[in-house]
C-alpha atoms as a PDB file:
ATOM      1  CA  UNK A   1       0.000   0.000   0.000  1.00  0.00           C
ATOM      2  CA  UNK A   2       1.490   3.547  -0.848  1.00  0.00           C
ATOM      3  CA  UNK A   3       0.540   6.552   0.931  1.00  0.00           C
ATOM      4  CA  UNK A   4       0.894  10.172  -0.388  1.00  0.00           C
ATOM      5  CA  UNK A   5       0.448  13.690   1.003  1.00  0.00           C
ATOM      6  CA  UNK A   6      -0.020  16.194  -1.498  1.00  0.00           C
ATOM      7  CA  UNK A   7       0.711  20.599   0.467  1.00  0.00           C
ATOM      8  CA  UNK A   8      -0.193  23.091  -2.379  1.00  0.00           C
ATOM      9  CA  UNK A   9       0.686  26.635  -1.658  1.00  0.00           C
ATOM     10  CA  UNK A  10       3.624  25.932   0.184  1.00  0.00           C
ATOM     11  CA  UNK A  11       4.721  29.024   2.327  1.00  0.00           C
ATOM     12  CA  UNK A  12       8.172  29.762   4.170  1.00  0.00           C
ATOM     13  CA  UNK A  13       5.768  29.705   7.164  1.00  0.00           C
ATOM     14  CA  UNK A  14       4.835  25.993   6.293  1.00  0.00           C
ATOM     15  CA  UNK A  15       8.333  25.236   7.203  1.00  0.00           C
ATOM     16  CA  UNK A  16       8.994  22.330   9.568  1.00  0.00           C
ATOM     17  CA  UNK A  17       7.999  18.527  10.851  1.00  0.00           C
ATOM     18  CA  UNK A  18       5.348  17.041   9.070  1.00  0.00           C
ATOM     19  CA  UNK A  19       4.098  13.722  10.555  1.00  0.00           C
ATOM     20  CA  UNK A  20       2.198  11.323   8.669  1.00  0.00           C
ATOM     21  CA  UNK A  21       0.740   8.841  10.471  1.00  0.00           C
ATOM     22  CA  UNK A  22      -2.481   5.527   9.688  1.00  0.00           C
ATOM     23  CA  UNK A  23      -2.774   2.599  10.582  1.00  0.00           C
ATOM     24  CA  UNK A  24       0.283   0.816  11.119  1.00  0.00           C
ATOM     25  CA  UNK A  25       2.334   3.426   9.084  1.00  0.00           C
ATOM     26  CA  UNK A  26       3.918   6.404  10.171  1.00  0.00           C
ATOM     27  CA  UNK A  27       6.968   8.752   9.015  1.00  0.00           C
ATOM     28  CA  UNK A  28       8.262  11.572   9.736  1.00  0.00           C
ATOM     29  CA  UNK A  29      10.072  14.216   7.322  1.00  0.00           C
ATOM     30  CA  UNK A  30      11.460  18.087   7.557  1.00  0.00           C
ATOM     31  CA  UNK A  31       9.674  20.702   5.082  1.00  0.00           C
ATOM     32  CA  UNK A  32      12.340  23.106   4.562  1.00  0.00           C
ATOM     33  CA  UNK A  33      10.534  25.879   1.787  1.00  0.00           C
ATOM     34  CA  UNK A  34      14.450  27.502   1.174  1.00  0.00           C
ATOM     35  CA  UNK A  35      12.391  31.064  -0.072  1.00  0.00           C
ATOM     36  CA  UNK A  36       9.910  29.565  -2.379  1.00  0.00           C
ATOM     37  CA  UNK A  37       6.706  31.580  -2.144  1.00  0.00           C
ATOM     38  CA  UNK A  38       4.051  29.545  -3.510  1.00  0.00           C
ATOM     39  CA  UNK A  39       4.815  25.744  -4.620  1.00  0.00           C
ATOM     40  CA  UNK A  40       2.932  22.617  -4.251  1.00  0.00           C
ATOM     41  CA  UNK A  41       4.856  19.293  -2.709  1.00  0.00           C
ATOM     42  CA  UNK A  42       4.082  15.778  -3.181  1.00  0.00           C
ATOM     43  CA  UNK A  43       5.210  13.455   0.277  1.00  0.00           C
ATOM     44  CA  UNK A  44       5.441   9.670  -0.297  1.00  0.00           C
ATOM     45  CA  UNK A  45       5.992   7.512   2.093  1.00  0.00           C
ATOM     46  CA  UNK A  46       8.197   6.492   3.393  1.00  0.00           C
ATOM     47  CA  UNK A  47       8.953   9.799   2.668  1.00  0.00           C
ATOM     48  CA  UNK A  48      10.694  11.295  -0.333  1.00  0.00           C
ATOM     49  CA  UNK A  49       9.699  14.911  -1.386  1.00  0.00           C
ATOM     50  CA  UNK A  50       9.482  16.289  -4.741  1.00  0.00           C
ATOM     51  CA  UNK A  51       8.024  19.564  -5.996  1.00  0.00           C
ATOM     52  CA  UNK A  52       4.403  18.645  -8.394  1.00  0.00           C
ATOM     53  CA  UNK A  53       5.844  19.096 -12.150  1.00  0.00           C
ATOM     54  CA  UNK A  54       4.735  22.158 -14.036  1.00  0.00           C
ATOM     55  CA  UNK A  55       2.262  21.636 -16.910  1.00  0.00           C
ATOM     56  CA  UNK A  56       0.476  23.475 -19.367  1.00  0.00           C
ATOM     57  CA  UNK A  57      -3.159  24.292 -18.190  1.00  0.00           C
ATOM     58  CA  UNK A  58      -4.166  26.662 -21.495  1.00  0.00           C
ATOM     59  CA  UNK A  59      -2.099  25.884 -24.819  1.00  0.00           C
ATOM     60  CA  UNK A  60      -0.963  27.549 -27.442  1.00  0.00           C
ATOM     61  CA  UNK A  61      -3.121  28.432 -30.079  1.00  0.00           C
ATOM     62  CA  UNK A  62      -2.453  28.488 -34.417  1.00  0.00           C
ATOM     63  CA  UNK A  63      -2.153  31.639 -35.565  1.00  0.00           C
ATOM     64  CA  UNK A  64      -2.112  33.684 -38.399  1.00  0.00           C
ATOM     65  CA  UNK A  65      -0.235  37.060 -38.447  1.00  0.00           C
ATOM     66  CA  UNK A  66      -0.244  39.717 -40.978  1.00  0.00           C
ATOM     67  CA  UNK A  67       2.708  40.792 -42.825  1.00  0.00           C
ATOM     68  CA  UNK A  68       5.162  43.743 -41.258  1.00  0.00           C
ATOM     69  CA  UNK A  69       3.002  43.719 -37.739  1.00  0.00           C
ATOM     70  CA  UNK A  70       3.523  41.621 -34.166  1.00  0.00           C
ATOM     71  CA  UNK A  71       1.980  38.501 -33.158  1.00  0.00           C
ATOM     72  CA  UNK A  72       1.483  37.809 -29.730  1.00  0.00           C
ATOM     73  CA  UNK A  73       1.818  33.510 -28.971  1.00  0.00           C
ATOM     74  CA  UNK A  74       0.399  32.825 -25.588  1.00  0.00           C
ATOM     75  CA  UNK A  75      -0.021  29.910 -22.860  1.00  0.00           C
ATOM     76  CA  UNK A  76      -0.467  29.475 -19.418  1.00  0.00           C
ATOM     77  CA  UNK A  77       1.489  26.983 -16.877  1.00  0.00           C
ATOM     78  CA  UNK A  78       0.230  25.837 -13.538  1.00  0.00           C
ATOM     79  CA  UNK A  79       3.072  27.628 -11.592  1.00  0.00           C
ATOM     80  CA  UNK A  80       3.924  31.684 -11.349  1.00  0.00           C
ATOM     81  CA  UNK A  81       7.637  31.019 -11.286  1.00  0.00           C
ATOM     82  CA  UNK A  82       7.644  28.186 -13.745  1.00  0.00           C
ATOM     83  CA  UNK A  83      10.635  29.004 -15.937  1.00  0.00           C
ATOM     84  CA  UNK A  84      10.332  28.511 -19.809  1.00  0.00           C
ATOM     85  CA  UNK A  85      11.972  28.236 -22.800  1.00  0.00           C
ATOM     86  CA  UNK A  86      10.942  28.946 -25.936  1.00  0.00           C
ATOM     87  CA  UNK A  87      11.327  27.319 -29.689  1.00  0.00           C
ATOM     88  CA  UNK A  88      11.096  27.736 -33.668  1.00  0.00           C
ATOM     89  CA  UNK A  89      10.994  24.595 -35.103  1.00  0.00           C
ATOM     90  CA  UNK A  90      13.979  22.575 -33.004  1.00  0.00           C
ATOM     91  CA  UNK A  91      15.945  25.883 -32.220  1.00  0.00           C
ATOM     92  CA  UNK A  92      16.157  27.716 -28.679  1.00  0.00           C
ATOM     93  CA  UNK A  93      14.932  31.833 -29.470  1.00  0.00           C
ATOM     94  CA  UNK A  94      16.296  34.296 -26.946  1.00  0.00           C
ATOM     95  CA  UNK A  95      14.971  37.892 -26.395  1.00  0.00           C
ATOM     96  CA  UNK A  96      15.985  40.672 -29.134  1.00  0.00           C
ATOM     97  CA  UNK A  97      14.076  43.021 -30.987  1.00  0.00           C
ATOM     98  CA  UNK A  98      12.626  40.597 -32.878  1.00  0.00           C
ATOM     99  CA  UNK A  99      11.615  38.305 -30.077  1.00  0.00           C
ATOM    100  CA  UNK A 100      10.133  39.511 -27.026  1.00  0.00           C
ATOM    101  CA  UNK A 101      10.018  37.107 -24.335  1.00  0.00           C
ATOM    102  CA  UNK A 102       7.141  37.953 -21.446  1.00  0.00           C
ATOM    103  CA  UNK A 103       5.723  36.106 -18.175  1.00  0.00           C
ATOM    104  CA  UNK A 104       3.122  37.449 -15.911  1.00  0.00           C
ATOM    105  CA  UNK A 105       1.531  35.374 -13.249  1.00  0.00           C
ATOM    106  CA  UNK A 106       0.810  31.878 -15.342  1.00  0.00           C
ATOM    107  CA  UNK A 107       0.963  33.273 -18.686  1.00  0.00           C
ATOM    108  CA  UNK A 108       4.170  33.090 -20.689  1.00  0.00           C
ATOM    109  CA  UNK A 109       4.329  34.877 -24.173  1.00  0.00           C
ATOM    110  CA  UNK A 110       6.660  35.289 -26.956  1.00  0.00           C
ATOM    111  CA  UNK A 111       5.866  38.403 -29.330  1.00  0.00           C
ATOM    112  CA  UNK A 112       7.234  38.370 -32.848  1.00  0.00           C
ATOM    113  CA  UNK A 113       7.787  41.915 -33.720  1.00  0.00           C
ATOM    114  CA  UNK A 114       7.798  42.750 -37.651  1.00  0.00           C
ATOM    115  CA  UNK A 115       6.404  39.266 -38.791  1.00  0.00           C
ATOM    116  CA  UNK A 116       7.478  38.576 -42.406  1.00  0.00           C
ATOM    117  CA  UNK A 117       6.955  35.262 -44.465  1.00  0.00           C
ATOM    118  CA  UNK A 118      10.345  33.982 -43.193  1.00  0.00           C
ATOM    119  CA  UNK A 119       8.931  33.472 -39.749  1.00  0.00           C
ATOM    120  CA  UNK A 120       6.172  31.078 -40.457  1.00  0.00           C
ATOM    121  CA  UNK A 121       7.174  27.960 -38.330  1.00  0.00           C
ATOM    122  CA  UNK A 122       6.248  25.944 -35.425  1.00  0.00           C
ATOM    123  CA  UNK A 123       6.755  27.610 -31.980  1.00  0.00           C
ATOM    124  CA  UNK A 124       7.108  25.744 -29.039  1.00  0.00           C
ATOM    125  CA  UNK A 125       6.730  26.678 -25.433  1.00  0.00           C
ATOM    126  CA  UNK A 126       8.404  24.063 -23.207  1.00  0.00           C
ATOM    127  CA  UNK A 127       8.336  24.124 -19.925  1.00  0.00           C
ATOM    128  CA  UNK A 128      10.392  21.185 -18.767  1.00  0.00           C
ATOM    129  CA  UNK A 129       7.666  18.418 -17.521  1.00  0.00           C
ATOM    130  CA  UNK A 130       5.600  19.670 -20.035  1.00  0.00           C
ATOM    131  CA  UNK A 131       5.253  21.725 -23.822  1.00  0.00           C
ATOM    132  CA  UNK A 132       2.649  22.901 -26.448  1.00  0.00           C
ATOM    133  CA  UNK A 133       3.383  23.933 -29.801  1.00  0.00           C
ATOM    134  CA  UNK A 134       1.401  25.798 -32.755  1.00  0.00           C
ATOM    135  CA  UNK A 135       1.984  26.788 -35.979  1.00  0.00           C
ATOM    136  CA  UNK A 136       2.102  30.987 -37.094  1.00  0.00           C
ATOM    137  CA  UNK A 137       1.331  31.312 -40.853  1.00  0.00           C
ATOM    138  CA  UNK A 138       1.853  34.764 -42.236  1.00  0.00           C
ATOM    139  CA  UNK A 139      -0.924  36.589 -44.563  1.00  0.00           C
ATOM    140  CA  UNK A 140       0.613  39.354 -46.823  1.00  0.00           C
ATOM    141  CA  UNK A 141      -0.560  42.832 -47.069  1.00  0.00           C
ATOM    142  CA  UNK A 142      -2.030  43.986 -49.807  1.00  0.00           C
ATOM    143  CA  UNK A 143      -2.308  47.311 -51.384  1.00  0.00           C
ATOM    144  CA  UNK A 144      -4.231  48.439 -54.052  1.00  0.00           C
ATOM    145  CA  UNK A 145      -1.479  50.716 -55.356  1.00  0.00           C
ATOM    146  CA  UNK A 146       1.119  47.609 -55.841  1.00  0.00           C
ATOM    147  CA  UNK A 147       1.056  44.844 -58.099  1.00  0.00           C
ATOM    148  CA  UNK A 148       0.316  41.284 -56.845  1.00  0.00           C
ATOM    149  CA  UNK A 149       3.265  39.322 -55.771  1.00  0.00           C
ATOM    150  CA  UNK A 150       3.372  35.587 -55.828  1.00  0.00           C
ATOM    151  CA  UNK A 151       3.950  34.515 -52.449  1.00  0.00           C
ATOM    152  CA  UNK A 152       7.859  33.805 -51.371  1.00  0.00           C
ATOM    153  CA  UNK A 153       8.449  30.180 -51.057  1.00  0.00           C
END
């Protein structure tokens, strides 16, 4: 028979001894929250202790972007402080003025500033334990004063 204990919202107050205890099993282990604000813990016991993985509660979405503007790719993980990384096709992005890299509470965003046909791809958000991807395709903008273009391949 296992036996788990499951603390969400761990606070640096919720520090200490915790005592598990039913039937003819008991344990005992130390909580020590080392500065982490809000986390959830998972005890087994006997007792080993292992922060809850961070997944992906809202994923990311297709999108479709229009020529020379920004698109905004968005998702949501189950942790505040869950740390991210982001992808086009099987390559790592960092921040620069192209790619702006954003978290607020859950949400994690990448914005694609000055979208051109050379950015359609797959994006990935991964964070760790768990990822979502979507595709961006890129609409062109038209003009009535230019000539139609055939569409870069």
């Amino acid at each position: 028979t296992k036996h788990f204990l499951l603390i969400c919202k761990v606070r640096a107050e919720d520090a200490g001894e915790i005592r598990f205890r039913a039937k003819n099993a008991e344990s005992v282990a130390r909580l020590d929250v080392n500065g982490i604000s809000v986390a959830s813990f998972l005890f087994t016991f006997p007792f080993a202790l292992k922060e809850l993985p961070v997944k992906i509660v809202k994923p990311l979405r297709d999108k479709t972007a229009l020529e020379k503007h920004k698109v905004i790719l968005e998702c949501k993980v189950s942790k505040p402080h869950a740390h991210v990384r982001w992808y086009r096709g099987g390559e790592e992005l960092c921040a620069t003025s192209k790619y702006e890299i954003c978290s607020e509470d859950c949400y994690r965003q990448l914005v694609i500033h000055d979208v051109s046909f050379k950015d359609e791809d797959t994006y990935t958000c991964d964070a760790f334990d768990d990822c979502s991807s979507a595709k961006l395709l890129v609409e062109g903008m038209w003009d009535s004063h230019s000539p139609v273009l055939p569409r870069p391949q």
